[in-house]
Protein backbone atom coordinates (compact mmCIF):
# COMPACT_ATOMS: atom_id res chain seq x y z
CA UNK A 1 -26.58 29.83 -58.26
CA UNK A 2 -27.11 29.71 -61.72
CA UNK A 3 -24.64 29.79 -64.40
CA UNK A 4 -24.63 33.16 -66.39
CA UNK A 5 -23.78 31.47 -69.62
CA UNK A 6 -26.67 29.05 -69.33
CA UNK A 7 -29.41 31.91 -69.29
CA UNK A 8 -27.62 33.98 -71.82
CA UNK A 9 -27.52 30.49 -74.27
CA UNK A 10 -31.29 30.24 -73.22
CA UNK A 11 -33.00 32.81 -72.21
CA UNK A 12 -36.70 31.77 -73.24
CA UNK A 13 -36.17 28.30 -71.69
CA UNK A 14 -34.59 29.01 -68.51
CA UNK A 15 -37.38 31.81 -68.32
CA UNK A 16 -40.27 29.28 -69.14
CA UNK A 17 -39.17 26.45 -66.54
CA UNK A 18 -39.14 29.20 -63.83
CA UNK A 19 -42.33 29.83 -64.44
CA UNK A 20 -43.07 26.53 -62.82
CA UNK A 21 -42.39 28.31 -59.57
CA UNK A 22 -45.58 30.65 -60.12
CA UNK A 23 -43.47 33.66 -60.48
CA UNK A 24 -41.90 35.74 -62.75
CA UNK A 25 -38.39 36.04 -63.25
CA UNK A 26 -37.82 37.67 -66.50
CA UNK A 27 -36.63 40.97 -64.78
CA UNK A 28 -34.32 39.37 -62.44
CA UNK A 29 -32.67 37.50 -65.72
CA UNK A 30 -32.85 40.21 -68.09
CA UNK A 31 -31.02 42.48 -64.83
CA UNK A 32 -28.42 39.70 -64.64
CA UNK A 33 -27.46 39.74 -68.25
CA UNK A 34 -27.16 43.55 -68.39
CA UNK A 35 -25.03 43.47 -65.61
CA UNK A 36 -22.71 40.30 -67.20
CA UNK A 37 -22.94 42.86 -70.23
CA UNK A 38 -21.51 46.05 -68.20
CA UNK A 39 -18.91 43.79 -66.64
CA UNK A 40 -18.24 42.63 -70.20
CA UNK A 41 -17.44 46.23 -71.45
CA UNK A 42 -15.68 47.41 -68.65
CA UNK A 43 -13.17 44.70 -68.38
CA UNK A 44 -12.81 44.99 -72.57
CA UNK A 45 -11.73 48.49 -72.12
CA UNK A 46 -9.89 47.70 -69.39
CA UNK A 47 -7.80 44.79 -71.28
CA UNK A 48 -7.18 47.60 -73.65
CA UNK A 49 -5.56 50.37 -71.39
CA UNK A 50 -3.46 47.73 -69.56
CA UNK A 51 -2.00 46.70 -72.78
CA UNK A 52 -1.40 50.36 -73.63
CA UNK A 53 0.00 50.85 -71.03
CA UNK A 54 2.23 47.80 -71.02
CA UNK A 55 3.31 49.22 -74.41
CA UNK A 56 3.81 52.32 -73.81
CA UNK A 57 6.36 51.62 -70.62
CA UNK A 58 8.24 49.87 -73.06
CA UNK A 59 8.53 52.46 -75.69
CA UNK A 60 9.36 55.18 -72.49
CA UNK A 61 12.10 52.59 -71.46
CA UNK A 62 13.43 52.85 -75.09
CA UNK A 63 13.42 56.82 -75.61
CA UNK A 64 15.19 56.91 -72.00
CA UNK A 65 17.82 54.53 -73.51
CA UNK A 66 18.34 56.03 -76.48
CA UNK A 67 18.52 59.87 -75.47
CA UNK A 68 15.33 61.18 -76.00
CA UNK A 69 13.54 62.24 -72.79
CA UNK A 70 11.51 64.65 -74.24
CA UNK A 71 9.59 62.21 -76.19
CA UNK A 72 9.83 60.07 -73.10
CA UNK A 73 8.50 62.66 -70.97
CA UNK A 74 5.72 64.13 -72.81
CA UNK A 75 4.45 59.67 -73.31
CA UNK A 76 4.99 59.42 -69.35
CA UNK A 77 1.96 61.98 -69.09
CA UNK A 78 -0.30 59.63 -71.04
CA UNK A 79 0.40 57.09 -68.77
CA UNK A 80 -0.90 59.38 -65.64
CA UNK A 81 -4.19 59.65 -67.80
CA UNK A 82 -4.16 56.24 -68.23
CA UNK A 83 -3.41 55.42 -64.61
CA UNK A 84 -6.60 57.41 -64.08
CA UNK A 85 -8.73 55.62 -66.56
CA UNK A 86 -7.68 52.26 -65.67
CA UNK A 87 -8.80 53.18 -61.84
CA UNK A 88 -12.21 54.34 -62.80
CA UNK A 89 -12.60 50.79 -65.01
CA UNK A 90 -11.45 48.89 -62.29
CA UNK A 91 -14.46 50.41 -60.52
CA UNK A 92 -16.22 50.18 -62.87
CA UNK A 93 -15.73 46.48 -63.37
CA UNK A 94 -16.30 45.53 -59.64
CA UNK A 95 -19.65 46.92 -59.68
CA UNK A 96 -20.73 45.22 -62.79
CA UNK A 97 -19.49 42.35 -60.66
CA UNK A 98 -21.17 42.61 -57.49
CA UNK A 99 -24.66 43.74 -59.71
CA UNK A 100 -24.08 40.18 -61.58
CA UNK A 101 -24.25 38.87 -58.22
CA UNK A 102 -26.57 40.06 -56.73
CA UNK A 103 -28.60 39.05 -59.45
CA UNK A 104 -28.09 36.02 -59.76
CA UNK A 105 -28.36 35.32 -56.21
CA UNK A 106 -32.11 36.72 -56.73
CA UNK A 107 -32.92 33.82 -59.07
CA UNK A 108 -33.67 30.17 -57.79
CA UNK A 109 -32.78 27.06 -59.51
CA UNK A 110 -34.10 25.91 -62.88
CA UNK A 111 -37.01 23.18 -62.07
CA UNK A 112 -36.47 19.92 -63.28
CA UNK A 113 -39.08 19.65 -66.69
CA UNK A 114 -41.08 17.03 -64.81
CA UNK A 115 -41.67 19.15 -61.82
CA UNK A 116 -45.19 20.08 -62.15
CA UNK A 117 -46.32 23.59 -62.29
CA UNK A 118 -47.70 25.29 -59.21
CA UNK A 119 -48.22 28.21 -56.51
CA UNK A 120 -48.31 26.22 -53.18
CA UNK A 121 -48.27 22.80 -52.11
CA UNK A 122 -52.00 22.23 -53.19
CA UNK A 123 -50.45 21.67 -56.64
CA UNK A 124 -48.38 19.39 -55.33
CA UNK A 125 -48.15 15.40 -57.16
CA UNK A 126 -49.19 12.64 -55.22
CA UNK A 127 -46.77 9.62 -56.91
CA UNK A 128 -47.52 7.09 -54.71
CA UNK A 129 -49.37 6.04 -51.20
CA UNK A 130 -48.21 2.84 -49.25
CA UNK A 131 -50.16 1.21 -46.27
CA UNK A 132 -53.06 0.90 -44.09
CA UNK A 133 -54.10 4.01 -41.94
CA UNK A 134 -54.85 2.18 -38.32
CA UNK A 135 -58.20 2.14 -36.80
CA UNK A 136 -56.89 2.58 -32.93
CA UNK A 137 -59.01 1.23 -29.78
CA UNK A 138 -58.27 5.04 -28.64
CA UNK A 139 -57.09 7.99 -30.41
CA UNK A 140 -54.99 10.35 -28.48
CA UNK A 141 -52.88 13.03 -30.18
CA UNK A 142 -48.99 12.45 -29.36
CA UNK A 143 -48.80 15.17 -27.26
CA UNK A 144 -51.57 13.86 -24.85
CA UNK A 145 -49.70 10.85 -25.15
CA UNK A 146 -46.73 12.14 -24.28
CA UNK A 147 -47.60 13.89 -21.55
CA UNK A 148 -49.84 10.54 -19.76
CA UNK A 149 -46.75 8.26 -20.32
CA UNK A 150 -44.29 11.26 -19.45
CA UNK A 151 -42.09 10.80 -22.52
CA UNK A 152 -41.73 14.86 -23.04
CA UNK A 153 -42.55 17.69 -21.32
CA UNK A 154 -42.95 20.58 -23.31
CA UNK A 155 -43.84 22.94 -20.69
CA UNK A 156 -40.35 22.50 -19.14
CA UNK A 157 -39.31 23.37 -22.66
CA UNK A 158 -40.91 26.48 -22.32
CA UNK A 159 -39.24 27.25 -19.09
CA UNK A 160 -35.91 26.58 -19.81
CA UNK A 161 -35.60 27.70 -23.25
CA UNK A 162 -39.02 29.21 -25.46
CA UNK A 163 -42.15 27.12 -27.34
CA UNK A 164 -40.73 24.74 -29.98
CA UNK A 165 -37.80 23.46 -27.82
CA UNK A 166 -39.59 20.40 -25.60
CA UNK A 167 -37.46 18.24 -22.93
CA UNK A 168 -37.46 14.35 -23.34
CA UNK A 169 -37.63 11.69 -20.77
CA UNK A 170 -37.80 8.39 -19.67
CA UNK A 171 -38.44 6.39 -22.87
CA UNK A 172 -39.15 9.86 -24.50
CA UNK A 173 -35.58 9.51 -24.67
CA UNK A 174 -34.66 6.52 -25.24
CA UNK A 175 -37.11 6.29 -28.07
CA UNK A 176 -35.57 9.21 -29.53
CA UNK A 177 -31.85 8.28 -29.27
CA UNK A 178 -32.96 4.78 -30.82
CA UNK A 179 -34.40 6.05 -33.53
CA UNK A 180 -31.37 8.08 -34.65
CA UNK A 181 -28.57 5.32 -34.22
CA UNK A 182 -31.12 2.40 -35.92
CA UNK A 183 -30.81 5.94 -38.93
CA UNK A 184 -27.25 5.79 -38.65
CA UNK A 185 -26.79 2.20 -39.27
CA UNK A 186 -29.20 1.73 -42.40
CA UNK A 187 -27.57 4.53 -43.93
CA UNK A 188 -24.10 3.36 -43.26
CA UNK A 189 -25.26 -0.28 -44.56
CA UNK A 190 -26.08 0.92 -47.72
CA UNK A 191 -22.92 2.78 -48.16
CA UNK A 192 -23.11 6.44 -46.30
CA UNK A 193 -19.85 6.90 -44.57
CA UNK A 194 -21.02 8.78 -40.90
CA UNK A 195 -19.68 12.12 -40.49
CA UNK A 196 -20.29 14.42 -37.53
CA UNK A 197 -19.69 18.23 -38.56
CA UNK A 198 -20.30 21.06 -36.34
CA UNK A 199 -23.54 22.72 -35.97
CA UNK A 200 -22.38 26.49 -35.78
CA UNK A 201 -21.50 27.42 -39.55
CA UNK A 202 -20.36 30.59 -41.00
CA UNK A 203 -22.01 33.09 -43.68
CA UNK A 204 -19.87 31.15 -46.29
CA UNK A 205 -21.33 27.79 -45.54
CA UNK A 206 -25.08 29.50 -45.17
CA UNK A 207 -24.50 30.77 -48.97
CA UNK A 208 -23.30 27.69 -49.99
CA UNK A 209 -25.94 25.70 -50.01
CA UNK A 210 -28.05 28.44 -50.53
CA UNK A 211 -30.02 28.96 -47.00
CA UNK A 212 -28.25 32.56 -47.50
CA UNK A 213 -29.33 35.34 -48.04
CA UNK A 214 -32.83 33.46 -49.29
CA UNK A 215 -33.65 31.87 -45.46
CA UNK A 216 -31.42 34.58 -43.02
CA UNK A 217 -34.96 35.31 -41.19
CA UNK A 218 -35.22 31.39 -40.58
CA UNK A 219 -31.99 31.05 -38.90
CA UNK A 220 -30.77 31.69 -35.19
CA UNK A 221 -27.86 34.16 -35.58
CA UNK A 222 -25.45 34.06 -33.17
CA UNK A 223 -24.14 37.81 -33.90
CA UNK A 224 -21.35 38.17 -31.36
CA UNK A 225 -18.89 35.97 -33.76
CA UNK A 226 -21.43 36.04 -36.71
CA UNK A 227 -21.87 32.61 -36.74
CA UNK A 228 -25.24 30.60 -37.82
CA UNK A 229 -27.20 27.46 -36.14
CA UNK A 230 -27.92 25.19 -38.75
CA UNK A 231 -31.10 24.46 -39.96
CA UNK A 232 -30.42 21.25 -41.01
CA UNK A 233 -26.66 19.15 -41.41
CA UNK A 234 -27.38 19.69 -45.44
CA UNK A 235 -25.38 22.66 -44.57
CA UNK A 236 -21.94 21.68 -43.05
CA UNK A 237 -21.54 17.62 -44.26
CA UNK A 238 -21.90 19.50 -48.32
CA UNK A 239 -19.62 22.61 -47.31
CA UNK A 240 -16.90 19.90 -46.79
CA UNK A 241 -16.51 19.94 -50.29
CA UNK A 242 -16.47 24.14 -50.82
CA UNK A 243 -13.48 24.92 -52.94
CA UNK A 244 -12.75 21.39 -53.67
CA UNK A 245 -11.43 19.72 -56.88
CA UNK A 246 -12.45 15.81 -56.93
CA UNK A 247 -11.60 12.76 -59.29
CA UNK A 248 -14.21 11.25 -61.68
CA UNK A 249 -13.61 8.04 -59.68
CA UNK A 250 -13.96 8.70 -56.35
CA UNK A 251 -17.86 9.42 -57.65
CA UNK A 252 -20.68 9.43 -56.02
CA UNK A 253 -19.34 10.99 -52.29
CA UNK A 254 -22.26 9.46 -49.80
CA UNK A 255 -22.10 11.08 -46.47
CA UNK A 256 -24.55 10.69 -43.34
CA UNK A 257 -24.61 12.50 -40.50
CA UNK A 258 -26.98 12.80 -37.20
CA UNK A 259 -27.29 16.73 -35.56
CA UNK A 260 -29.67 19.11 -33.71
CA UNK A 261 -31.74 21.51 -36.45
CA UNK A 262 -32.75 24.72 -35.62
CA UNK A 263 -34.89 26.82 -37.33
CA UNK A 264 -36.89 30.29 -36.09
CA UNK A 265 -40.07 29.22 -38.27
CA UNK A 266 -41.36 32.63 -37.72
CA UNK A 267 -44.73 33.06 -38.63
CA UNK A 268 -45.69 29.70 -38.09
CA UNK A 269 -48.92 29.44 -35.28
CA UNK A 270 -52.29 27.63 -35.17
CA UNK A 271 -52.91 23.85 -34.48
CA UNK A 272 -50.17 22.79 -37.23
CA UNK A 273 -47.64 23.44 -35.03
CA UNK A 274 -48.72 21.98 -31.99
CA UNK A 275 -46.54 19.18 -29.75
CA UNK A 276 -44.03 17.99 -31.88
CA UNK A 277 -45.52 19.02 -35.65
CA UNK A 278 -43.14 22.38 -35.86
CA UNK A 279 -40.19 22.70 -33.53
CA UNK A 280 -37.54 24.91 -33.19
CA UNK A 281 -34.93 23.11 -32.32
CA UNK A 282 -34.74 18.74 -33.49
CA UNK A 283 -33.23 16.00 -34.47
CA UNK A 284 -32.44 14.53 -37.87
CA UNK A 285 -29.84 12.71 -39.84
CA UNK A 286 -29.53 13.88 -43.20
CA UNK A 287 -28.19 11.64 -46.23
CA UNK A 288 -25.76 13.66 -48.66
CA UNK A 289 -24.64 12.75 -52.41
CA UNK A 290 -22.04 14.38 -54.20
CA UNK A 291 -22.63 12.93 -57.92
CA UNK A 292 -22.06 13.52 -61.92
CA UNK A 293 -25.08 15.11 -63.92
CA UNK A 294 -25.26 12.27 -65.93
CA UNK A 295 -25.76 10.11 -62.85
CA UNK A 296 -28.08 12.31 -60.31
CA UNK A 297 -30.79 11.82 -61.47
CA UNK A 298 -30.72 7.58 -60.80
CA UNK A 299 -29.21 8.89 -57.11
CA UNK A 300 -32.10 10.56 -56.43
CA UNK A 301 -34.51 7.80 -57.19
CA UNK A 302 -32.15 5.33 -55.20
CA UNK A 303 -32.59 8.32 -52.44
CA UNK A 304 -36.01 8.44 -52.20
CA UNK A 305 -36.23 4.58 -52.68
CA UNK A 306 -34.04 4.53 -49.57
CA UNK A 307 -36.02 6.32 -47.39
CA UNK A 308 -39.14 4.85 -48.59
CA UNK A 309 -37.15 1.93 -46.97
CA UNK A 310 -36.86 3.18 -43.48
CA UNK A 311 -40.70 4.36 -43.42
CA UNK A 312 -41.80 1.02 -44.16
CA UNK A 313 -39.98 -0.43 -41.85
CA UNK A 314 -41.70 1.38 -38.92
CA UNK A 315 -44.82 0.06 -40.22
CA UNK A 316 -46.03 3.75 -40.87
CA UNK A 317 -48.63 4.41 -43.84
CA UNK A 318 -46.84 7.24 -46.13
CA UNK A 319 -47.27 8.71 -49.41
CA UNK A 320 -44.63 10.49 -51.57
CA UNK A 321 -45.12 13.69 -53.06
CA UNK A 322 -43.05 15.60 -56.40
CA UNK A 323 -43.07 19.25 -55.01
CA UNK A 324 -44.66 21.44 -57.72
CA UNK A 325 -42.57 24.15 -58.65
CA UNK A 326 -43.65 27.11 -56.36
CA UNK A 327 -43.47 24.20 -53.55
CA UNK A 328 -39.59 23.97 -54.44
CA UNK A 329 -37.46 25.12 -52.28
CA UNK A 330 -35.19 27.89 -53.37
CA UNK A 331 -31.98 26.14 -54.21
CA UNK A 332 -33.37 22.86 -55.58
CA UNK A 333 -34.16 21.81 -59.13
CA UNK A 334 -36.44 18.74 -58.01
CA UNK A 335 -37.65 17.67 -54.55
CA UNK A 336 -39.60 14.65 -53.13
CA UNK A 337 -41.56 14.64 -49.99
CA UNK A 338 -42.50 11.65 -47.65
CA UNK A 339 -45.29 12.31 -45.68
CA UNK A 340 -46.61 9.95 -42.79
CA UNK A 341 -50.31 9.74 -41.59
CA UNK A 342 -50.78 10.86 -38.57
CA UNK A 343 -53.32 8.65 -36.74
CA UNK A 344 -54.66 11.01 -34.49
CA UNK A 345 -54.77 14.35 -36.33
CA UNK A 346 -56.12 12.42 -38.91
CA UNK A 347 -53.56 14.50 -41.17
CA UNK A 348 -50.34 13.96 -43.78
CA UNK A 349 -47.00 14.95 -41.68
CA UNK A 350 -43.53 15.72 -43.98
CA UNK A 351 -40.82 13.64 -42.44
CA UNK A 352 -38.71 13.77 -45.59
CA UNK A 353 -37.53 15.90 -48.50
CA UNK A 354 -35.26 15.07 -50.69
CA UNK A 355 -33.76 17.19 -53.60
CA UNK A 356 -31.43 17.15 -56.39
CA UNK A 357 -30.04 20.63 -56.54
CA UNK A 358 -28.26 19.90 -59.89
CA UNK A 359 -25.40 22.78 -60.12
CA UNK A 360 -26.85 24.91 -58.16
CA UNK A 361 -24.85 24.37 -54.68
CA UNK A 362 -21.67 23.38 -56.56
CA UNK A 363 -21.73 26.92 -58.59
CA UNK A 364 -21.63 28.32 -55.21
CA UNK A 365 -18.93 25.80 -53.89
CA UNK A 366 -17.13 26.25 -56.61
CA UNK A 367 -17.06 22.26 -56.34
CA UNK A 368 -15.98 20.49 -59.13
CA UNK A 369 -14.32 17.37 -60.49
CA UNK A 370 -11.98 16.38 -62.74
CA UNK A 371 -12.94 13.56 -65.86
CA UNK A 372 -10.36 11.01 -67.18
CA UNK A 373 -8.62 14.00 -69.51
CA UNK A 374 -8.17 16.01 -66.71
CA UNK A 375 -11.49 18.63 -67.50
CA UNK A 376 -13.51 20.07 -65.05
CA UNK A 377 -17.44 20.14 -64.34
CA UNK A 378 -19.35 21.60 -61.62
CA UNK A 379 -20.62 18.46 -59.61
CA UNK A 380 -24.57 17.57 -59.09
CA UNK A 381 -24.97 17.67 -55.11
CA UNK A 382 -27.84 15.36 -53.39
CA UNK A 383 -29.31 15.41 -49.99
CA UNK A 384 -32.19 14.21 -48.30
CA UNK A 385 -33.65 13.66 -44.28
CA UNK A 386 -33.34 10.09 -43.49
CA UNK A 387 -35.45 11.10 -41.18
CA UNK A 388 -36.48 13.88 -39.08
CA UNK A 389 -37.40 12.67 -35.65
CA UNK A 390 -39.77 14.99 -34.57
CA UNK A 391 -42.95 13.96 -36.90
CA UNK A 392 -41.76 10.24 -37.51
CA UNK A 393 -42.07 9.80 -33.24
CA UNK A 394 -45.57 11.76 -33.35
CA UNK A 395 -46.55 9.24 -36.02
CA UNK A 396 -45.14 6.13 -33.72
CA UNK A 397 -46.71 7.46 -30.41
CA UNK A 398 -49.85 7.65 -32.41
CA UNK A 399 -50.21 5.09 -34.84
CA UNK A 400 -49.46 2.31 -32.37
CA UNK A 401 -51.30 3.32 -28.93
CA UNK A 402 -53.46 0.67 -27.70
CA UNK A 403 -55.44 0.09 -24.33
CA UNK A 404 -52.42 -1.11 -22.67
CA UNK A 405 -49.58 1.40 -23.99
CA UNK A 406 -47.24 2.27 -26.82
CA UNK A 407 -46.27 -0.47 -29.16
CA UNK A 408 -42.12 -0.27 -30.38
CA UNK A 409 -41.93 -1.34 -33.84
CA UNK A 410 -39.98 -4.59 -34.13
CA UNK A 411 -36.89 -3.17 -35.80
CA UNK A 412 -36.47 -0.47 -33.05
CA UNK A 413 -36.29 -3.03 -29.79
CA UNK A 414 -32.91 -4.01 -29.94
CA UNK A 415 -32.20 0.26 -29.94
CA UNK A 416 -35.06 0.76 -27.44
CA UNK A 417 -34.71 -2.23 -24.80
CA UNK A 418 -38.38 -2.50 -24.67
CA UNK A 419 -41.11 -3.46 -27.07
CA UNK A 420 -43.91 -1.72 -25.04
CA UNK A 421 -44.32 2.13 -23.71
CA UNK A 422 -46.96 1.75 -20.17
């Protein structure tokens, strides 16, 4: 959430680098400073009457003393006027409150000045595009593949649960459960301490990071104890630090940690979606930095450089994208995509965002830390998928079929237990 002060110390700017996004703000800003502006007044004039009323219960307290209640008593019925008028300001002043914000919870995070302007992700930046795409002996999408070397079966998905939440076996599986733990153990070796938080969160964590109220459609609510499935473990592993006061020195915080995503992705139909491309419910482990502003910037680069890392390792051609500004999600002031080629589609697949939010989530966290004279700032909070499984296996499966099988990338073997799927 933005800071109220920052758009009333400037207005024009913050209004020009939301324009990025391909929309226009202005009314939601200008709505949001006549609302600070109300709350302003009324809690002036309330200031006032509460000191007028602190001084006049003194001056009642001294005519009592000294004899004269009729000058006490005919004060005392100013005070029941003023008990009146301090009610209706108190009012008044909670619903400048609550329109402040709602306001500002209207308005999505200030784009970086080199995100590039644009509507949709045509506008999008290639930065950079690493590797060979194959040329394959055959060319079967992954879910043909799956389904001829039984890894998953997403019929019995269907059966058990809905479309989007596929069953797998065999080396499905053991594919699957290698790939996270081999993403567990580069992130802790370059200095992510593991954590594994719960997967039901509640509204407070959901507006924390800013999936609420902007993405309440995309999550599964589970309405009996008004709890929320993640959509990603963004949302719990930064929530640690809600309401939390750190020291200057224990920064950058550098959490990882593995869980089950789910997401409604309503709307979403057509071949995009098919096998493995959009899923309801998946795996990913998620990277999380908790840094100063001065500093997040040079995270996020060592971020993205990180999970640049882990794609090349799996021997998968990639490029990386900067997300134009209406391609920004909601909450975050600069995002980078990784997207894998996808042999068989013979199509780009996002297996990785990751965003600097700037002050965004902390605003809403009220997260802060203290510097070396004890002052307090709102922290920068990091994250990033390091990686999601679902599109990273469909881009194994296909990228490496041969006549005789599946080939396991080297560095997954000692995970897997075999270097060949037949």
């Amino acid at each position: 959430m933005l800071e109220i002060q920052q758009i009333r110390r400037d207005f024009d700017g913050v209004k020009s680098r939301l324009d990025k996004r391909g929309v226009d703000f202005g009314d939601h800003l200008r709505a949001a400073l006549d609302a600070d502006d109300q709350r302003k007044n009324a809690q002036t004039k309330l200031d006032a009457n509460l000191s007028q009323m602190n001084q006049l219960s003194k001056e009642i307290g001294s005519l009592f003393k000294d004899g004269k209640k009729d000058e006490a008593e005919r004060l005392k019925g100013r005070t029941a006027e003023l008990k009146t008028e301090i009610k209706q300001l108190e009012d008044e002043l909670k619903r400048a409150e609550s329109n402040l914000f709602n306001s500002l919870t209207q308005i999505p995070n200030i784009p970086n000045k080199a995100v590039p302007s644009g509507k949709s992700e045509a506008d999008n930046k290639e930065i950079s595009h690493h590797g060979e795409k194959p040329v394959l002996d055959q060319n079967l999408p992954h879910w043909e593949l799956a389904a001829k070397y039984d890894l998953i079966d997403f019929e019995l998905g269907v059966k058990l649960t809905g479309a989007g939440f596929p069953v797998y076996k065999g080396k499905g599986a053991r594919l699957q459960r290698a790939l996270i733990n081999w993403f567990l153990d580069q992130a802790r070796e370059v200095g992510f301490e593991e954590v594994q938080p719960p997967i039901l969160v509640n509204e407070a964590s959901g507006f924390g990071t800013g999936q609420l109220p902007d993405k309440e459609g995309q999550m599964y609510h589970v309405t009996g104890d008004d709890l929320y499935l993640i959509p990603t473990a963004e949302v719990p592993i930064t929530n640690i630090y809600r309401d939390v006061i750190l020291d200057e020195k224990d920064l950058p915080i550098k959490n990882c940690g593995f869980t089950p995503c789910f997401r409604r992705e309503a709307g979403s139909y057509g071949k995009d979606v098919r096998g493995l491309n959009r899923l309801h419910q998946f795996d990913k482990v998620e990277i999380v930095q908790i840094a100063k502003a001065e500093e997040s910037y040079e995270k996020l680069e060592q971020m993205q450089n990180y999970v640049q890392s882990l794609i090349k390792k799996l021997n998968l051609p990639y490029r990386v994208l900067l997300l134009c500004g209406g391609d920004t999600g909601f909450a975050s002031a600069m995002t980078y995509d990784m997207e894998v080629w996808s042999a068989a589609q013979e199509r780009w697949l996002e297996v990785s965002s990751i965003s600097n939010f700037e002050t965004y989530q902390s605003n809403r966290l009220r997260l802060r830390y203290k510097d070396g004279d004890g002052k307090k700032h709102l922290a920068h909070t990091l994250n990033g998928s390091a990686l999601a499984l679902p599109r990273i296996l469909a881009a194994l499966l296909e990228n490496n079929q041969h006549e005789g099988g599946i080939r396991i990338p080297e560095v997954l073997r000692p995970y897997t237990g075999f270097d060949n799927i037949d």
